[in-house]
N, C-alpha and C. Protein backbone atom coordinates (compact mmCIF):
# COMPACT_ATOMS: atom_id res chain seq x y z
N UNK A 1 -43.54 49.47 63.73
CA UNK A 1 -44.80 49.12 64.36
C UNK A 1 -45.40 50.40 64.95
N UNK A 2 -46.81 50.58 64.92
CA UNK A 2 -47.40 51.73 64.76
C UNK A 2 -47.29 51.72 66.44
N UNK A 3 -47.85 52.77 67.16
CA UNK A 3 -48.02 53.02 68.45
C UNK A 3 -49.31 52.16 69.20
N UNK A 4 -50.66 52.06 68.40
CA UNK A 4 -51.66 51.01 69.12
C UNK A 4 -51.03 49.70 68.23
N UNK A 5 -50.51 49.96 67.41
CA UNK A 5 -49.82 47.29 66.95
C UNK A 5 -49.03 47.38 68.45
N UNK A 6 -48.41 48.51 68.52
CA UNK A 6 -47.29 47.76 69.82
C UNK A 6 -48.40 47.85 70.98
N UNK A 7 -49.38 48.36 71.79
CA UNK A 7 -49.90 48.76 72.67
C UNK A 7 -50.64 47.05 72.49
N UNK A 8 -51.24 46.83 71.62
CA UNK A 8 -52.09 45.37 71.20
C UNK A 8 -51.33 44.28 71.43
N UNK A 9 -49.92 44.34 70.96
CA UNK A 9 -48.92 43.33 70.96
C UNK A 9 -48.81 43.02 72.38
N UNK A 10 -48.32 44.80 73.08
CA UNK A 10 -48.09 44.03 74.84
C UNK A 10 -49.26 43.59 75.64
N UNK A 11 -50.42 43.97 74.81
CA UNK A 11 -51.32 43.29 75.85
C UNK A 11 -51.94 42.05 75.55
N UNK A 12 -51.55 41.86 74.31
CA UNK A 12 -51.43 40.10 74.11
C UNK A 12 -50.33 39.07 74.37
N UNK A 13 -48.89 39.90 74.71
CA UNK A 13 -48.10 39.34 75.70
C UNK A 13 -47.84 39.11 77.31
N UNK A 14 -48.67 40.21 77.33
CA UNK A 14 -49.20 39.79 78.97
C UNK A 14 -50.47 38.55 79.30
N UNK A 15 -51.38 38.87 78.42
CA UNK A 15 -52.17 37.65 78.42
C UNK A 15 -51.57 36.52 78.17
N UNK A 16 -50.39 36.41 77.29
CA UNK A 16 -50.03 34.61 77.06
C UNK A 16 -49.20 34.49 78.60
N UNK A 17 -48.63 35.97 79.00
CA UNK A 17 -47.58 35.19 80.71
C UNK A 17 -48.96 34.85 81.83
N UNK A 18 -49.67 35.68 81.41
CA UNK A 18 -50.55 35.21 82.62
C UNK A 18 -51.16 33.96 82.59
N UNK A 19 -51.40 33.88 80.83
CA UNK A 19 -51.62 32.07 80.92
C UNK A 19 -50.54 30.74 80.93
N UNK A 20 -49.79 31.67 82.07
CA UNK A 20 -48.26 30.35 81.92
C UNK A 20 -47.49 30.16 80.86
N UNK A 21 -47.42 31.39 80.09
CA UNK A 21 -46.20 31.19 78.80
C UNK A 21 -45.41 31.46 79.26
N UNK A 22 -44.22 31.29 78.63
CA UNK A 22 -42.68 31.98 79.45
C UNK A 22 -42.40 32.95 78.10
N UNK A 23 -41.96 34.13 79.17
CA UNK A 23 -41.64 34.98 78.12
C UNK A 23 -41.64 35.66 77.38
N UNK A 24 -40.61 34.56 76.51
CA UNK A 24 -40.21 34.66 75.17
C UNK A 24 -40.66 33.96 74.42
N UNK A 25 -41.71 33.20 75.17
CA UNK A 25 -42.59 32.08 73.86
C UNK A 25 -44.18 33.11 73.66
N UNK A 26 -44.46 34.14 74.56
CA UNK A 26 -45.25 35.70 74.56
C UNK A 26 -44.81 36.12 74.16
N UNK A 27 -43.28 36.76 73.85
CA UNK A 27 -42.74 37.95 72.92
C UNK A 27 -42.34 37.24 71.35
N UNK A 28 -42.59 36.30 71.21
CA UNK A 28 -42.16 35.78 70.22
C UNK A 28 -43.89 35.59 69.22
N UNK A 29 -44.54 35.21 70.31
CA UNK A 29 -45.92 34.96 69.29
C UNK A 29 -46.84 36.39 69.04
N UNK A 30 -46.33 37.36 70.50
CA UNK A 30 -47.15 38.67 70.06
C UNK A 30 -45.92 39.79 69.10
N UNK A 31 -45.02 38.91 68.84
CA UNK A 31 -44.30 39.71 67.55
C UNK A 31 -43.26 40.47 68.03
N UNK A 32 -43.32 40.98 69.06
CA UNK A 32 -42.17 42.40 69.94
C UNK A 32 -40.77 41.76 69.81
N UNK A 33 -40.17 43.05 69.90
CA UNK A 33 -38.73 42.41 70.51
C UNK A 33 -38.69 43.05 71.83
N UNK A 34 -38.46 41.99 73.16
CA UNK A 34 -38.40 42.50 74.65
C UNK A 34 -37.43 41.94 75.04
N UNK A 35 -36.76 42.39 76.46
CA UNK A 35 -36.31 41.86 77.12
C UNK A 35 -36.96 41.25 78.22
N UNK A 36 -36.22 40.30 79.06
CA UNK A 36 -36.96 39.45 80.29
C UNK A 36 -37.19 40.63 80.63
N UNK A 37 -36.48 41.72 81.44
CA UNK A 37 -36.55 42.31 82.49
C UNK A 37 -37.90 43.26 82.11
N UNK A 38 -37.92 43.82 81.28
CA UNK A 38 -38.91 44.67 80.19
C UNK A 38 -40.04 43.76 80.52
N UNK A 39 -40.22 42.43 80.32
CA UNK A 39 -41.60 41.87 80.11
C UNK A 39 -42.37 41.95 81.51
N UNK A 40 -41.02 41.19 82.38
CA UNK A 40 -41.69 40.90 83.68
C UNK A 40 -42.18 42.89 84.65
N UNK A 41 -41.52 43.28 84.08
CA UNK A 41 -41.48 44.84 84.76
C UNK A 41 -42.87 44.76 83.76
N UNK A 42 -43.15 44.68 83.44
CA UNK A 42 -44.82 45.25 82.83
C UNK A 42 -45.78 44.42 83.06
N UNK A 43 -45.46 43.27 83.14
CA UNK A 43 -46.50 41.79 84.05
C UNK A 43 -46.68 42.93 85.32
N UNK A 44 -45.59 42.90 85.94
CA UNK A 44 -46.42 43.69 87.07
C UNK A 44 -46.76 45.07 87.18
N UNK A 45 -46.50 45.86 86.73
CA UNK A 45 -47.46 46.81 86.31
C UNK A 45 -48.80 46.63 85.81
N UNK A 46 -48.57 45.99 85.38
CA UNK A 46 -50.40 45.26 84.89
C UNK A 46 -51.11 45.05 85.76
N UNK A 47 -50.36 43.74 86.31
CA UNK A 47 -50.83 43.38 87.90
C UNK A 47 -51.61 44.63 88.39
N UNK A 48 -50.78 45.54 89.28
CA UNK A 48 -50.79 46.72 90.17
C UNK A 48 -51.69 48.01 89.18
N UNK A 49 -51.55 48.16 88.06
CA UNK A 49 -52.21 49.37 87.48
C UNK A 49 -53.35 49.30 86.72
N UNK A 50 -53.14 47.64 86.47
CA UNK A 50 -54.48 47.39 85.31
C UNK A 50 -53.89 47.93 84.23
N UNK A 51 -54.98 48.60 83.26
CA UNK A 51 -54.70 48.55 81.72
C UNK A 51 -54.00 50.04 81.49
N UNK A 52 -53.69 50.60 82.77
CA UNK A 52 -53.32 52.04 82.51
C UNK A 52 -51.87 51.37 82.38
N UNK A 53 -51.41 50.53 82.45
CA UNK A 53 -49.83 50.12 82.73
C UNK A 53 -49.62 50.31 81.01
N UNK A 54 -50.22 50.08 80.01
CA UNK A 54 -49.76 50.10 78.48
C UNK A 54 -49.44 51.04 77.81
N UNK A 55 -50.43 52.19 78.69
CA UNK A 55 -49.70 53.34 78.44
C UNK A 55 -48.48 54.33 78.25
N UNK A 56 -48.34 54.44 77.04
CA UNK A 56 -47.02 55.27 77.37
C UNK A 56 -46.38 56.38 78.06
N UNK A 57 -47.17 57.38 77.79
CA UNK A 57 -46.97 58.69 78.79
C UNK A 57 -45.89 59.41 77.92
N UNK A 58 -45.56 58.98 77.32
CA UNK A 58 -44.05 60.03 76.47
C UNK A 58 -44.59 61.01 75.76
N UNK A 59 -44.52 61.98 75.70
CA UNK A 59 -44.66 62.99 74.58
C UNK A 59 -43.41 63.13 73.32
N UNK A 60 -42.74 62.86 73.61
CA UNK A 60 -41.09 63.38 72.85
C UNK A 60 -40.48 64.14 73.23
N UNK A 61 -39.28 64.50 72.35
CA UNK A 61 -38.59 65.51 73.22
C UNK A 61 -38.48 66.71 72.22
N UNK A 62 -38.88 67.30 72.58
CA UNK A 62 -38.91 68.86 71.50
C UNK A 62 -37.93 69.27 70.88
N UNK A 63 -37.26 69.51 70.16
CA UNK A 63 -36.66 70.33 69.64
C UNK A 63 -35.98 71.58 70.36
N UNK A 64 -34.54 71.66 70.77
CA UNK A 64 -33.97 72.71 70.89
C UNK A 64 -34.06 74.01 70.02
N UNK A 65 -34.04 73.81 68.79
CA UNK A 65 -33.97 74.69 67.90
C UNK A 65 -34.75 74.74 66.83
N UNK A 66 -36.28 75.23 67.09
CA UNK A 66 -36.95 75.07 65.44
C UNK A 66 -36.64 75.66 64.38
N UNK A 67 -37.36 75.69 63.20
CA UNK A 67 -36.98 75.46 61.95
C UNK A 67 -36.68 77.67 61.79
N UNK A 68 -37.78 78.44 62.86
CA UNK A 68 -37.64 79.41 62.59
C UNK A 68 -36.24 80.24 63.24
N UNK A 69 -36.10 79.15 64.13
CA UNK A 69 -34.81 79.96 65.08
C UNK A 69 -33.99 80.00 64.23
N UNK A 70 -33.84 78.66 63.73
CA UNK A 70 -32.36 77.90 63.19
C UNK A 70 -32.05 79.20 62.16
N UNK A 71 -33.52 79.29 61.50
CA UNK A 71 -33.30 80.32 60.18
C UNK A 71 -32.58 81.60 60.58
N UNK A 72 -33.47 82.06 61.40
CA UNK A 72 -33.14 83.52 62.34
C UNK A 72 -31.61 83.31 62.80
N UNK A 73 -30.80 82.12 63.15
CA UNK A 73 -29.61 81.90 63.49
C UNK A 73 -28.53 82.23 62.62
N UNK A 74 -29.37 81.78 61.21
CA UNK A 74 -28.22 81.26 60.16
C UNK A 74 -27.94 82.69 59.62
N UNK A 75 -29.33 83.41 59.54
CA UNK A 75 -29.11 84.72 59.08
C UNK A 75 -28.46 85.41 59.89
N UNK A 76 -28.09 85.26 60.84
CA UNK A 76 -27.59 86.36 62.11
C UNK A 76 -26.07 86.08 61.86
N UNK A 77 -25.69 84.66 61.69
CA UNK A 77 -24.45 84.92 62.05
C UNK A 77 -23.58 84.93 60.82
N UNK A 78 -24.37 85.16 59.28
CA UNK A 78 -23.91 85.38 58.44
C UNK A 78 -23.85 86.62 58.23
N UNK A 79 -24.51 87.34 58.89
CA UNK A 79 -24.39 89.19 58.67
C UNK A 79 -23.53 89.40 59.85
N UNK A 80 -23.03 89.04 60.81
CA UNK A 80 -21.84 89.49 62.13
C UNK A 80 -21.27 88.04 62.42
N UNK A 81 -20.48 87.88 61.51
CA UNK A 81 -19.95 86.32 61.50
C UNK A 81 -18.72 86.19 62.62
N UNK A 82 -18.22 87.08 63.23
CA UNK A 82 -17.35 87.36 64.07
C UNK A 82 -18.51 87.34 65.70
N UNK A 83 -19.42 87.46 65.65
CA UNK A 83 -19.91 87.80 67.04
C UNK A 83 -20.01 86.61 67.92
N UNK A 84 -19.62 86.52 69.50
CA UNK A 84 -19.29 85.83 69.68
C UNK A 84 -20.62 84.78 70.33
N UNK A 85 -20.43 83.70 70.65
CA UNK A 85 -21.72 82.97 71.11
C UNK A 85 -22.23 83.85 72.56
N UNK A 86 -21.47 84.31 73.49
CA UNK A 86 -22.61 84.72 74.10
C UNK A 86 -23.49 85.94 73.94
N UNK A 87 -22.75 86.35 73.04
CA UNK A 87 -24.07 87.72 72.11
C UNK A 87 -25.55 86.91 71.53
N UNK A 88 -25.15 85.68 70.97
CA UNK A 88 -26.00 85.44 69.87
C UNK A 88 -26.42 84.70 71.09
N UNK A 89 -26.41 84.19 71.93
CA UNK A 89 -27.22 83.28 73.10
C UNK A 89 -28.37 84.42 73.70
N UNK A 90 -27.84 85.77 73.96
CA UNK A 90 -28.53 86.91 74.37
C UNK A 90 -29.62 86.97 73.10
N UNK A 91 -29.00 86.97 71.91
CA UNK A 91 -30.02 87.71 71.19
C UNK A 91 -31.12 86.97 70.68
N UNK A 92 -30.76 85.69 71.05
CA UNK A 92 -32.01 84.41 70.50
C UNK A 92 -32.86 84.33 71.73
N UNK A 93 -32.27 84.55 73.17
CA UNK A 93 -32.96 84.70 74.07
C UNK A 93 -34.14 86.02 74.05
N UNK A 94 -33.70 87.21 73.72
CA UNK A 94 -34.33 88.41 73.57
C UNK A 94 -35.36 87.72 72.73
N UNK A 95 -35.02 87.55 71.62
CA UNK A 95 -36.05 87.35 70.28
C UNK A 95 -36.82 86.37 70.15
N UNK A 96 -36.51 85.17 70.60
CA UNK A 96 -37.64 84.33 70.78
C UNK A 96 -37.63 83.22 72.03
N UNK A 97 -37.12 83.72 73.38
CA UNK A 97 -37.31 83.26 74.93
C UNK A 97 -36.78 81.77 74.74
N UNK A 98 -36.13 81.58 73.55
CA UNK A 98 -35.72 80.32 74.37
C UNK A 98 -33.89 80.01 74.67
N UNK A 99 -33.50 79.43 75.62
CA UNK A 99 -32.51 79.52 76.31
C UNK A 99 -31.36 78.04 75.78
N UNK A 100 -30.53 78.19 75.31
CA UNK A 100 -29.74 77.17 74.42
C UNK A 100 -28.87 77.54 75.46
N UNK A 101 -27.69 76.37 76.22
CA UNK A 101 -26.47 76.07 76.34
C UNK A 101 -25.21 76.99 74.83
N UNK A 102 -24.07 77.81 75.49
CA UNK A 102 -23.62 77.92 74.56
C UNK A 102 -22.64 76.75 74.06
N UNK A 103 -22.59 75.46 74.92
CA UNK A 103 -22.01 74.48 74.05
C UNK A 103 -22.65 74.22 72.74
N UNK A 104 -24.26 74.05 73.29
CA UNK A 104 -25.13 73.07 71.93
C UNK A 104 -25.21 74.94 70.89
N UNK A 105 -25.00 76.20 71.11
CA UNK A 105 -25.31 76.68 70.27
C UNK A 105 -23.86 77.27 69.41
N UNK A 106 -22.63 76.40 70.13
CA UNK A 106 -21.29 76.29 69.42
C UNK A 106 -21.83 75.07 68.22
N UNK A 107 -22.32 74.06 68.53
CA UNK A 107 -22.63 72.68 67.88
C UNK A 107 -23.18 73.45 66.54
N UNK A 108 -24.30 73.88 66.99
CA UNK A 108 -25.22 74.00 65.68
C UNK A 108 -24.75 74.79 64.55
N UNK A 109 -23.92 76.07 65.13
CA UNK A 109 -22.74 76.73 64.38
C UNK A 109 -22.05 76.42 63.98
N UNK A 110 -21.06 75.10 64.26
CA UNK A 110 -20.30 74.67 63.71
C UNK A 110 -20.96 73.47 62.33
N UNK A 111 -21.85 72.86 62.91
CA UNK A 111 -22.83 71.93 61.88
C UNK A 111 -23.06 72.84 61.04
N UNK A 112 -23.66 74.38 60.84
CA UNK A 112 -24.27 74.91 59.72
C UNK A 112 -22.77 75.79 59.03
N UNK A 113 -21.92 75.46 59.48
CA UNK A 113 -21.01 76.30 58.94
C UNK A 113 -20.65 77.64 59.33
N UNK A 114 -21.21 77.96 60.59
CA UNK A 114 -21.26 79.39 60.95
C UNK A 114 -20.34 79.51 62.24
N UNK A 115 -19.05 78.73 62.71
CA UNK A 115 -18.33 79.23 63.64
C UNK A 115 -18.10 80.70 63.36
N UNK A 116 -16.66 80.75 64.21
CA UNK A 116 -16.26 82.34 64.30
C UNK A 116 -15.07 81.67 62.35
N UNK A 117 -15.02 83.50 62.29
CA UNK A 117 -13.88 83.40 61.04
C UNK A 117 -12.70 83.95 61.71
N UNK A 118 -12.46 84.89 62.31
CA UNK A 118 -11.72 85.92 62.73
C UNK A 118 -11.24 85.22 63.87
N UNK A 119 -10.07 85.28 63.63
CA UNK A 119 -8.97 84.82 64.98
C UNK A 119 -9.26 85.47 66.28
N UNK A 120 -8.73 85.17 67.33
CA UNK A 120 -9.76 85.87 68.71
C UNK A 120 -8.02 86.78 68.94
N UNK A 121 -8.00 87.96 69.12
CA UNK A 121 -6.52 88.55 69.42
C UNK A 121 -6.71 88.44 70.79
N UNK A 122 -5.19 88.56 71.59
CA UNK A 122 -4.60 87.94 72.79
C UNK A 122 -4.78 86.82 73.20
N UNK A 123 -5.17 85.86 72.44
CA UNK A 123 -4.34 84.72 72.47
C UNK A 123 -3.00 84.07 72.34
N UNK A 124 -2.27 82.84 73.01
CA UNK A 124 -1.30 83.12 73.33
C UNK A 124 -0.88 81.67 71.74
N UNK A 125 0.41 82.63 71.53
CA UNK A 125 0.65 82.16 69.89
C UNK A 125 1.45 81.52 69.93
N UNK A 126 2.06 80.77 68.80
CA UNK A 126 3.68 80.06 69.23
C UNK A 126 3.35 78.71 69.64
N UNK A 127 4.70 78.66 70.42
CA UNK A 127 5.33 77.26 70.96
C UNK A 127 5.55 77.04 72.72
N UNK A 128 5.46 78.32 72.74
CA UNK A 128 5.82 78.97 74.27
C UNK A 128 7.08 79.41 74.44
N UNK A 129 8.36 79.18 73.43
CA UNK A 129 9.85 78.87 74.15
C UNK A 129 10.22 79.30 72.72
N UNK A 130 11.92 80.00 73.13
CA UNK A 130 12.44 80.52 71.99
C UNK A 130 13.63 79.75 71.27
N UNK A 131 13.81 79.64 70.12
CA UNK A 131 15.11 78.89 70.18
C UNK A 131 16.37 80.08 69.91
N UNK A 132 17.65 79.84 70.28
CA UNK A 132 18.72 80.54 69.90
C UNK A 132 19.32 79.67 69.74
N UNK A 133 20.17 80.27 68.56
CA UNK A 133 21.66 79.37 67.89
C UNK A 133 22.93 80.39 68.04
């Protein structure tokens, strides 16, 4: 359902509660799927805001990583495939200001195939404990 069918829908479900429908006999004839709590929370908003209440206000949520970073990413860490995330957090910051968590920019590395290759040295190896016979 497009963005004004649903905007039309709730304001023909507010008109059937205000004319004494219950509900779900309003969410059922203006087509939506709602909950009680959802319906009555926007009855009164209506009430109190008038027709600004239908409004959504959302923009979305942007994208962490567009299509040019990602690229700029994939190429980076295929030419220094060893470097570690907080280099490449610096250098995406330098190059195009935007600021990634190095969890989510472990994620995206690991999704595109681009972790580390190279074992990290001094790490601790083994079992911890020796056996003798």
């Amino acid at each position: 359902m497009e963005a004004e069918q649903r905007r039309a829908a709730k304001e023909q479900m507010v008109a059937l509660m205000q004319a004494d429908h219950r509900w779900q006999e309003a969410a059922a004839q203006a087509g939506i799927p709602i909950s009680r709590s959802t319906a009555y929370r926007l009855l009164r908003q209506v009430r109190s805001r008038g027709k600004a209440a239908f409004e959504d206000g959302r923009h979305g949520h942007p994208a962490k990583l567009r299509t040019a970073e990602r690229d700029w990413l994939e190429t980076y860490c295929h030419t220094s495939p060893g470097t570690p995330s907080r280099v490449v957090q610096t250098a995406l910051q330098e190059r195009f200001g935007t600021q990634i968590s190095i969890g989510y920019l472990n994620q995206v590395r690991a999704r595109l195939g681009l972790g580390r290759r190279t074992p990290v040295s001094g790490g601790k190896t083994g079992c911890g404990f020796v056996l003798i016979s």
